[in-house]
Protein backbone atom coordinates (compact mmCIF):
# COMPACT_ATOMS: atom_id res chain seq x y z
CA UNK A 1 42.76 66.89 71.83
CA UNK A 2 41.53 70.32 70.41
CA UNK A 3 37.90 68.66 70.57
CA UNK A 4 37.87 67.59 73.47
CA UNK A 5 39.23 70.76 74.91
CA UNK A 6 36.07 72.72 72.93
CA UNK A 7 33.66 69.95 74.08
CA UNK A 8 34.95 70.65 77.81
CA UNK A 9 34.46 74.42 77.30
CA UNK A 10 31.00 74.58 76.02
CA UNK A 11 29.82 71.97 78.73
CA UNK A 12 31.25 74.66 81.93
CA UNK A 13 30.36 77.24 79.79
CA UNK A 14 26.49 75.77 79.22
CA UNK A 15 26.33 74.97 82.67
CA UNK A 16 27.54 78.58 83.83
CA UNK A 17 24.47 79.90 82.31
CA UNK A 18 22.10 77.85 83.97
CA UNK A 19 23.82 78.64 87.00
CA UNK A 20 23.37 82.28 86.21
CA UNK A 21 19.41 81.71 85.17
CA UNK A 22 19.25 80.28 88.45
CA UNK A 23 20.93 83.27 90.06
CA UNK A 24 18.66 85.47 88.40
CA UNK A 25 15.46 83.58 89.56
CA UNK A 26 17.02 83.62 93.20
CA UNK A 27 18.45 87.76 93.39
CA UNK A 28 16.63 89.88 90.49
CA UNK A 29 13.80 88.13 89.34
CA UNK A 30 10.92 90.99 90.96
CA UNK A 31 8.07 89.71 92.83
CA UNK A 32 4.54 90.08 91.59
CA UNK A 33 3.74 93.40 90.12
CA UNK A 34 1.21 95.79 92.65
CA UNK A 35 -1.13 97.15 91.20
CA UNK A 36 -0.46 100.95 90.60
CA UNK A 37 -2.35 104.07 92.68
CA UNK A 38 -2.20 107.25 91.23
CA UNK A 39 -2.24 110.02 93.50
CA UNK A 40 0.27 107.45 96.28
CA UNK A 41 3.06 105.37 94.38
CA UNK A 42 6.17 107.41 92.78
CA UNK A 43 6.67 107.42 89.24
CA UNK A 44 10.35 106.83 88.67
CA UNK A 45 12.16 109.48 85.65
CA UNK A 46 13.56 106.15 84.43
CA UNK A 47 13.87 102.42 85.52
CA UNK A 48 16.04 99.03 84.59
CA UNK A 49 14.12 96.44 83.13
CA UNK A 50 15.49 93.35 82.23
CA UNK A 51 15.86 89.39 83.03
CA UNK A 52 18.02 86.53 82.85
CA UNK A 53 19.01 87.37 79.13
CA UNK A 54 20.65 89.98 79.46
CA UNK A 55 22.68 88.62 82.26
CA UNK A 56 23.32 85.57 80.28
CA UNK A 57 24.57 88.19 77.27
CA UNK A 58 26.93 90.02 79.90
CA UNK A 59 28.48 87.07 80.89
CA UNK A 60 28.64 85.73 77.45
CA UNK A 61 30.90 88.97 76.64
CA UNK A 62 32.65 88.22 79.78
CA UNK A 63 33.38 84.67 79.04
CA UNK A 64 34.76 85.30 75.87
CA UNK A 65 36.76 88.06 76.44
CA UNK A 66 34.94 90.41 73.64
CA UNK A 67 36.42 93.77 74.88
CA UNK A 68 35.60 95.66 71.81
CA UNK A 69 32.40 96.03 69.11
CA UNK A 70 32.06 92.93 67.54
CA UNK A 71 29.08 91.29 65.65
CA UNK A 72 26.31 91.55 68.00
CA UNK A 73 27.13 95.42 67.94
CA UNK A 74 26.97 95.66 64.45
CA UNK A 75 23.93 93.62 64.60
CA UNK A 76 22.31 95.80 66.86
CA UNK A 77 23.23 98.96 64.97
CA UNK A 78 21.46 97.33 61.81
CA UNK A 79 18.86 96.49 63.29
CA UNK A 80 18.41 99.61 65.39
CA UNK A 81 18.83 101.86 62.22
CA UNK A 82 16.11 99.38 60.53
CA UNK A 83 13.57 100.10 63.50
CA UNK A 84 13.83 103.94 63.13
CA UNK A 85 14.05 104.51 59.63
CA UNK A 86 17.05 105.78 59.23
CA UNK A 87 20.55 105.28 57.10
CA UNK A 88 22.71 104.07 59.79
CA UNK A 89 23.72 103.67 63.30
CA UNK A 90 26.80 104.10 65.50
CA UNK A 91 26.90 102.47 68.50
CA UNK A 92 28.98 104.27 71.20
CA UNK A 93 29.62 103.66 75.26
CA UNK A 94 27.04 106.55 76.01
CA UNK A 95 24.40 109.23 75.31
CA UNK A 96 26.70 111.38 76.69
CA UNK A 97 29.37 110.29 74.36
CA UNK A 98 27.14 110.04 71.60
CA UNK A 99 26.07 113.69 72.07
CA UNK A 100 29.74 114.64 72.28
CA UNK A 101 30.60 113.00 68.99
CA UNK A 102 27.24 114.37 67.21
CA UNK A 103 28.81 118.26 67.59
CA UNK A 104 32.28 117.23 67.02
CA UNK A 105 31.62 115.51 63.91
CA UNK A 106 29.88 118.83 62.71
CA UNK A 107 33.37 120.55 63.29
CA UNK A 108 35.02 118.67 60.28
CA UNK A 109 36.67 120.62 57.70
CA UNK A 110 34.94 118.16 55.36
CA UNK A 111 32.06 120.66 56.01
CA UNK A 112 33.62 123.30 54.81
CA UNK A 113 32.44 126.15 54.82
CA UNK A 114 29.45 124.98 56.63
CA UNK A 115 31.47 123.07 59.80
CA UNK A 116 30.85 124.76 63.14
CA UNK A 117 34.30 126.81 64.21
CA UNK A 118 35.29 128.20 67.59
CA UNK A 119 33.02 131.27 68.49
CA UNK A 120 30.03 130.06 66.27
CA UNK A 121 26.84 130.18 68.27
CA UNK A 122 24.49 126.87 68.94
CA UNK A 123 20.96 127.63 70.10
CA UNK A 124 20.09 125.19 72.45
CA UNK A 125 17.57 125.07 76.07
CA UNK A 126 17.94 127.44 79.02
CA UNK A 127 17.23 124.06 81.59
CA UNK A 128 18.46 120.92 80.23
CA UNK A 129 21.34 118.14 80.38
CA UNK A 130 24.26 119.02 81.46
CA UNK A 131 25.59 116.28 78.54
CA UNK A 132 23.74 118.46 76.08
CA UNK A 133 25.26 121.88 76.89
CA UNK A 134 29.01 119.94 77.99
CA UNK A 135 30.00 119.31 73.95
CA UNK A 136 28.83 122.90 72.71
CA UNK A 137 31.64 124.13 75.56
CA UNK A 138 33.80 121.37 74.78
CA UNK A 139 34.38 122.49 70.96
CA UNK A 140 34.87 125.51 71.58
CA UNK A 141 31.48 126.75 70.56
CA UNK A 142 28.80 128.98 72.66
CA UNK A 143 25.60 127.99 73.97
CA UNK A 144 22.57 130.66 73.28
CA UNK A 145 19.99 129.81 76.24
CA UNK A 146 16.40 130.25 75.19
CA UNK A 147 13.56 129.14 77.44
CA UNK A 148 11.37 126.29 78.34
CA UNK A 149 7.79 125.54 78.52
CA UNK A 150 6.75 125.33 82.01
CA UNK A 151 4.75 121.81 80.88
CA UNK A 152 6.58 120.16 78.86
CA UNK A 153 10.12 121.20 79.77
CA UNK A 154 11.02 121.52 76.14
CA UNK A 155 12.40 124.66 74.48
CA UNK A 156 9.80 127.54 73.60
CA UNK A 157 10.01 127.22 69.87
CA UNK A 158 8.39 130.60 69.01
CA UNK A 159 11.51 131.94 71.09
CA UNK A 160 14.26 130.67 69.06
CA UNK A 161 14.23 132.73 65.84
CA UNK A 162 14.58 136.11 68.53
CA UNK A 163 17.95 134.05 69.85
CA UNK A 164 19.85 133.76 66.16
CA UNK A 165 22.53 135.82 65.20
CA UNK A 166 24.74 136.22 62.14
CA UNK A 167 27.12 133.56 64.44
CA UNK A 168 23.94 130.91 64.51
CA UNK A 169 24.67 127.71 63.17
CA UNK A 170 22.95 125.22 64.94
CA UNK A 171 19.86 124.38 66.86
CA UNK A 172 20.87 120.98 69.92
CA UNK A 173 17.79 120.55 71.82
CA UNK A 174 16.75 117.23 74.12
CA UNK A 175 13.40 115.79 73.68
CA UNK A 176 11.95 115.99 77.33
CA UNK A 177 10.91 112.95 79.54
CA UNK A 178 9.88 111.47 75.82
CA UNK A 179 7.70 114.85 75.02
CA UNK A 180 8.47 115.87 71.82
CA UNK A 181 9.90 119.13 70.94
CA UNK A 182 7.83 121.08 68.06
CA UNK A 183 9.41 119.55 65.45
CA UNK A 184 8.00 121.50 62.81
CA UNK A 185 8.70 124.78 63.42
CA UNK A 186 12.46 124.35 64.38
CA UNK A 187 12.71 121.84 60.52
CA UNK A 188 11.47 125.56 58.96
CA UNK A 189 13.53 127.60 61.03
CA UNK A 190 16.68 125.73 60.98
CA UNK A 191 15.63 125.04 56.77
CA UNK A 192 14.49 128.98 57.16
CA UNK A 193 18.34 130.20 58.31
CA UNK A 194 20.38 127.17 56.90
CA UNK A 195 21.47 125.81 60.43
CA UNK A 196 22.35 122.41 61.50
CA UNK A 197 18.92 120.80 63.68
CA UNK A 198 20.55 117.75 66.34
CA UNK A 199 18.39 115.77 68.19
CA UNK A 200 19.56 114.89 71.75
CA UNK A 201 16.29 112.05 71.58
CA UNK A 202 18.62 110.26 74.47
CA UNK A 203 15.13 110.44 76.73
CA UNK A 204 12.90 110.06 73.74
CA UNK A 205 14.01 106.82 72.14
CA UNK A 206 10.13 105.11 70.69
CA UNK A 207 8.53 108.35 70.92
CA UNK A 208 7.02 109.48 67.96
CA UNK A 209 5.78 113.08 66.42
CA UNK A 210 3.35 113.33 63.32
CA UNK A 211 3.48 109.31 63.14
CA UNK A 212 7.60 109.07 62.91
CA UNK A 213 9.89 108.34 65.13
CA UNK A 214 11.80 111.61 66.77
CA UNK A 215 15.58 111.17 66.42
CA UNK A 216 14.91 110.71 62.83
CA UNK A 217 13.96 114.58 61.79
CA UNK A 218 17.18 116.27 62.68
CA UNK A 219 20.68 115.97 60.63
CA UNK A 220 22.05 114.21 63.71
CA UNK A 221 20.45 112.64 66.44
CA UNK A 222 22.02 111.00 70.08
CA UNK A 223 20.31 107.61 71.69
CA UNK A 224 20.69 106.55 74.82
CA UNK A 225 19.29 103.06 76.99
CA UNK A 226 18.98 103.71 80.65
C-alpha cells in the first residue's frame, strides 16, 4: 500500500513539473534577445534572470513542504563558500538581514574587549543603502558619514582616516553597482587603527579586486541575489 501510495506521488508530482516547464515556455520564457544600442536602450541597476529550473526548484520546496534550511541550503552554502575562497557561509532570507546579522554578531561579548558597544563609532558612506546604515542604528552604534566619489559612488578612501576617533571601531562600506571600493588602503587603515573592515559586497557578488574576489578581504562580508 505504502508503494503504491509513493509510486502515485512521484507520477503527479513528475507530471506537475512538466506542466510547470510548459508554463514557463508559455508565460516567462523571453522572446529573442535585441540587439543592444548604446546611447537609446536603458540599462537596468539590476535584473531577474532565470528559467524553468528555478521554477521547478520553487515548486519542489513547495511540494514538499520544506519550510526551513535543509540540504540544498547547506549545499549551496558549501558550495558558495568553495567559489569565493572563503571558510564558510551562512545563508540567510536577505542582504538586508545578512548585513544586520554581520554588525550584531560583532556586538558579542565573546569579543571582549574588542565587541562594538552602544556609543562606539562605525565609519561608513555619506550616500549609500539604507540596509547598510539601518544595523549601525539598530545596535545602538553611530554612523560617521564620510564622502563619495562622484564616479564610482564608493567612499573617498583618503577621507576616512580624517573621520576616526578614539570611539572608531569599524569601517561598513557597500561595494557600488559591482565597483570596488579601494581595498587596500582601508585593509592598512583598518590593520593601521585595529578596527573591524565589513564588506556590504550585496551589489558586488563576482566582482573581483587585485585578482580575488571582494567579499573575501574584510572580517565580515554580506551577499545578496537580486
Amino acid at each position: 500500500m505504502e508503494e503504491r501510495k509513493n509510486k502515485e506521488a512521484e507520477y503527479i508530482k513528475n507530471e506537475i513539473i512538466k506542466l510547470v516547464k510548459k508554463y514557463y515556455n508559455t508565460v516567462h520564457k523571453p522572446s529573442q534577445l535585441k540587439k543592444f544600442v548604446p546611447g537609446k536602450d536603458k540599462i537596468n541597476y539590476a535584473s531577474i534572470i532565470y528559467d524553468e529550473k528555478e521554477i521547478i526548484n520553487l515548486v519542489n520546496v513547495a511540494l514538499d513542504f520544506r519550510l526551513a534550511a535543509g540540504a540544498v541550503a547547506h549545499e549551496f552554502e558549501k558550495k558558495l563558500a568553495d567559489f569565493l575562497g572563503v571558510k564558510y557561509c551562512l545563508l540567510t532570507n536577505s542582504g538586508s538581514s545578512a548585513n544586520l546579522l554581520a554588525i550584531s554578531a560583532l556586538t558579542s561579548t565573546k569579543l571582549k574587549d574588542k565587541r562594538l558597544k552602544p556609543g562606539d563609532e562605525v565609519i561608513t558612506t555619506a550616500c549609500g543603502f539604507p540596509t547598510t546604515i539601518a544595523p549601525i542604528i539598530q545596535n545602538n552604534l553611530v554612523p560617521v558619514f564620510v564622502d563619495i566619489d562622484i564616479i564610482t559612488c564608493n567612499i573617498k578612501a583618503d577621507m576616512i582616516e580624517e573621520a576616526i576617533s578614539e570611539r572608531t571601531k569599524a569601517i561598513f562600506v557597500a561595494h557600488i553597482l559591482g565597483n570596488p571600493c579601494d581595498i587596500d588602503k582601508i585593509m592598512k587603515i583598518s590593520a593601521k587603527y585595529n578596527l573591524f573592515f565589513i564588506e556590504d559586497n550585496c551589489d558586488a557578488l563576482g566582482s573581483s579586486y587585485n585578482g580575488r574576489y571582494t567579499g573575501t578581504f574584510g572580517h565580515i562580508s554580506t551577499i545578496a541575489q537580486f
